[in-house]
Protein backbone atom coordinates (compact mmCIF):
# COMPACT_ATOMS: atom_id res chain seq x y z
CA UNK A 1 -30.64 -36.71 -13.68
CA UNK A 2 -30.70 -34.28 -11.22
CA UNK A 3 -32.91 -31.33 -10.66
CA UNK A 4 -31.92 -27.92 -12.05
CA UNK A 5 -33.86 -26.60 -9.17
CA UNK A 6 -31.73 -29.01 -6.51
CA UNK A 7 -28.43 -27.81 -8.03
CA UNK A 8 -28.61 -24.32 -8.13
CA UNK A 9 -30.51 -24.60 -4.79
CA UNK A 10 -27.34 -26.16 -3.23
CA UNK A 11 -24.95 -24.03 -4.93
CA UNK A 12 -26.26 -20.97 -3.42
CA UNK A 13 -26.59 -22.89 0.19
CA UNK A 14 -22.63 -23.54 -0.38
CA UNK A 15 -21.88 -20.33 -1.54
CA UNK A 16 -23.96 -19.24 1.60
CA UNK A 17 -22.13 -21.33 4.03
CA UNK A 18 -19.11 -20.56 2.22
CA UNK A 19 -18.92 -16.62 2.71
CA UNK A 20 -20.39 -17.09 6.57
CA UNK A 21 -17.31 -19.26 7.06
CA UNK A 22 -14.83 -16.79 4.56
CA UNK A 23 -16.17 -13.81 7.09
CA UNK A 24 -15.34 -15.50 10.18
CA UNK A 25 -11.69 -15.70 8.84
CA UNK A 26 -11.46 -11.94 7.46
CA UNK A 27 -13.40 -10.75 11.29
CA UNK A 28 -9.37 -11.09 12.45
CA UNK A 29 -8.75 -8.71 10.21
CA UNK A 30 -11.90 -6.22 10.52
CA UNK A 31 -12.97 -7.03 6.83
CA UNK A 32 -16.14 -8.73 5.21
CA UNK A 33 -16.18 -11.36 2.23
CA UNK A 34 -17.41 -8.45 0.27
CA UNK A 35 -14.29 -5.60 1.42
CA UNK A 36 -11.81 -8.22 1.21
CA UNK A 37 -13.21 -8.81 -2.91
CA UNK A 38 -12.49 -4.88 -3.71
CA UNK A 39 -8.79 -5.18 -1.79
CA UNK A 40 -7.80 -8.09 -3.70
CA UNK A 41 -8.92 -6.67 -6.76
CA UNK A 42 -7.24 -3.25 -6.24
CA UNK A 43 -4.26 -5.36 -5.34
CA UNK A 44 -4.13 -7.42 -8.21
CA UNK A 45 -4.89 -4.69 -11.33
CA UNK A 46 -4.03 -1.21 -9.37
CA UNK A 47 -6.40 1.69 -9.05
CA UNK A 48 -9.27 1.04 -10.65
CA UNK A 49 -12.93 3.38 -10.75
CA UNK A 50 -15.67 2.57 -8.75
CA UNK A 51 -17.39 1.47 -12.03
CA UNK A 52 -14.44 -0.52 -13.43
CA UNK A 53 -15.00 -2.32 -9.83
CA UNK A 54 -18.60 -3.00 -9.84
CA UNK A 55 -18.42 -4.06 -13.28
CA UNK A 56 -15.40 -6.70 -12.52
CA UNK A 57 -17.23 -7.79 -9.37
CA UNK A 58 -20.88 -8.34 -10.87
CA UNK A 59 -22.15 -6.48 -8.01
CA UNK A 60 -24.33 -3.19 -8.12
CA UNK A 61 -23.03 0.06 -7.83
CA UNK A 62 -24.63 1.29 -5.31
CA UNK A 63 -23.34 -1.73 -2.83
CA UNK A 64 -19.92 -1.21 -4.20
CA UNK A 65 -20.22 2.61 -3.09
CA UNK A 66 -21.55 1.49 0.02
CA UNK A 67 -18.52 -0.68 0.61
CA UNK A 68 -16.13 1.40 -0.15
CA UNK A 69 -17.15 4.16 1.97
CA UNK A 70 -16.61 1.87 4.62
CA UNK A 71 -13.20 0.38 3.35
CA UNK A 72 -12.43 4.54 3.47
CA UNK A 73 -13.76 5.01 6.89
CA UNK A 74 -11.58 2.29 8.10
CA UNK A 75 -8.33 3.16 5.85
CA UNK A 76 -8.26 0.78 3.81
CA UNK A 77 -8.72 2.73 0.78
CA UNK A 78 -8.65 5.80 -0.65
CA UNK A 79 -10.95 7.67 -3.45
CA UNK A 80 -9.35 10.72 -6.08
CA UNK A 81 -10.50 12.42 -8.37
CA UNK A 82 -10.36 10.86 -12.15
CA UNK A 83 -10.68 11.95 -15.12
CA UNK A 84 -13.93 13.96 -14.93
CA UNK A 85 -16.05 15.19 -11.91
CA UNK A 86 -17.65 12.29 -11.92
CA UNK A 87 -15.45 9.66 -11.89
CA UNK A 88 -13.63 8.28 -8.44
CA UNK A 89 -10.38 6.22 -8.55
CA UNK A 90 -9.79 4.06 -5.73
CA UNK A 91 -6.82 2.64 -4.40
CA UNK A 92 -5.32 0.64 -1.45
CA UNK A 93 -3.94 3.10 1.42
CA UNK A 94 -0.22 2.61 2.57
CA UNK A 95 -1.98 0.66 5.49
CA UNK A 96 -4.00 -1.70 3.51
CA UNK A 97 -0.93 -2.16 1.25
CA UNK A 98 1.59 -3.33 4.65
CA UNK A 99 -1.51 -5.80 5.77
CA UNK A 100 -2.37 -7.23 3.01
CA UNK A 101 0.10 -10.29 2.57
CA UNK A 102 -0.97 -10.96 6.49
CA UNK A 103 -4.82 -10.92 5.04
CA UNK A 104 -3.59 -12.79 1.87
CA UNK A 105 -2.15 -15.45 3.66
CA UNK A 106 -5.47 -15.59 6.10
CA UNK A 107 -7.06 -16.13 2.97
CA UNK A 108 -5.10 -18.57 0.97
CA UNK A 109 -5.11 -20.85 4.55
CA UNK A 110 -8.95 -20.92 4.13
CA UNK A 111 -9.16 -21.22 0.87
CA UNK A 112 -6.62 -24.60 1.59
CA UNK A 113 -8.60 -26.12 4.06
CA UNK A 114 -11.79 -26.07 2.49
CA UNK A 115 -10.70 -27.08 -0.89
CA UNK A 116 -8.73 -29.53 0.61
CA UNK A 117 -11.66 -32.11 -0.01
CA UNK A 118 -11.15 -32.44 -3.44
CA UNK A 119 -8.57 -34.16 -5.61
CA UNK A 120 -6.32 -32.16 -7.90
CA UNK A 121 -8.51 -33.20 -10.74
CA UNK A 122 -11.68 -32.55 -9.43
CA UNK A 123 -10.46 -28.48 -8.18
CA UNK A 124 -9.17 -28.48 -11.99
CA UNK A 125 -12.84 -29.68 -13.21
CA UNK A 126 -14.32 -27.36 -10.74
CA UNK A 127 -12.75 -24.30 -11.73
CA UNK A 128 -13.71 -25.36 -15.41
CA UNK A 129 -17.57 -25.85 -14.58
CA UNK A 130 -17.53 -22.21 -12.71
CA UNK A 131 -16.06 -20.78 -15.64
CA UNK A 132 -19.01 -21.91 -17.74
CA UNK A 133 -21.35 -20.82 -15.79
CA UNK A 134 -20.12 -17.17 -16.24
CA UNK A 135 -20.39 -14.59 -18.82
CA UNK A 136 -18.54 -15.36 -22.10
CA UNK A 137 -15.22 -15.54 -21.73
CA UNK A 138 -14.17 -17.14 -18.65
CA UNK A 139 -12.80 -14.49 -15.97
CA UNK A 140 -15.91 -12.67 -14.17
């Protein structure tokens, strides 16, 4: 049996080596792991709030603010005003919107070549597992 301590210790070396070699792709592109996360999400359900977008990402508001300031510096996206004072909507910018199916298919290439390794079965069992792991539900 193997050690609980061994297994999440080499999932989060993977996961390490995984986003070094995910930002060395997305450098092409002037994006980070992390910018590239918000973009396809914004891509995938619309404009969403800052909040809606830390919340979907499990990642702390304060880094998605962060991150987002510099998607905006670099016009990627965009932030309006929502429904109250407080609350930001973010979108893609025009730009963002023409580049991303060239940064999409960066992506999917990567995503090819390292998955490549496993059988059809095992990405199947794979994507099972990581869905366990996660908050009730599946998606996360």
């Amino acid at each position: 049996m193997i050690d609980t301590h061994d297994l999440f210790h080499l999932l989060h070396q993977r996961v390490r080596f995984v986003t070094k070699e995910f930002n060395q792709q997305l450098s092409a592109h002037g994006l980070y792991h992390s910018q590239w996360a918000i973009m396809y999400c914004l891509e995938r359900f619309g404009p969403m709030t800052q909040t809606a977008i830390w919340k979907y990402l499990n990642v702390e508001a304060p880094t998605v603010t962060r991150t987002i300031t510099r998607m905006e510096n670099n016009d990627w996206v965009i932030r309006r005003q929502g429904g109250d004072k407080r609350e930001r909507v973010v979108e893609l910018t025009d730009r963002a919107k023409k580049k991303y199916e060239q940064v999409n298919q960066a992506v999917y290439q990567y995503e090819q070549e390292t998955i490549s390794r496993l059988t059809p079965e095992e990405v199947d069992q794979f994507y099972r597992i990581l869905q366990k792991l996660g908050p009730e539900g599946g998606e996360g």
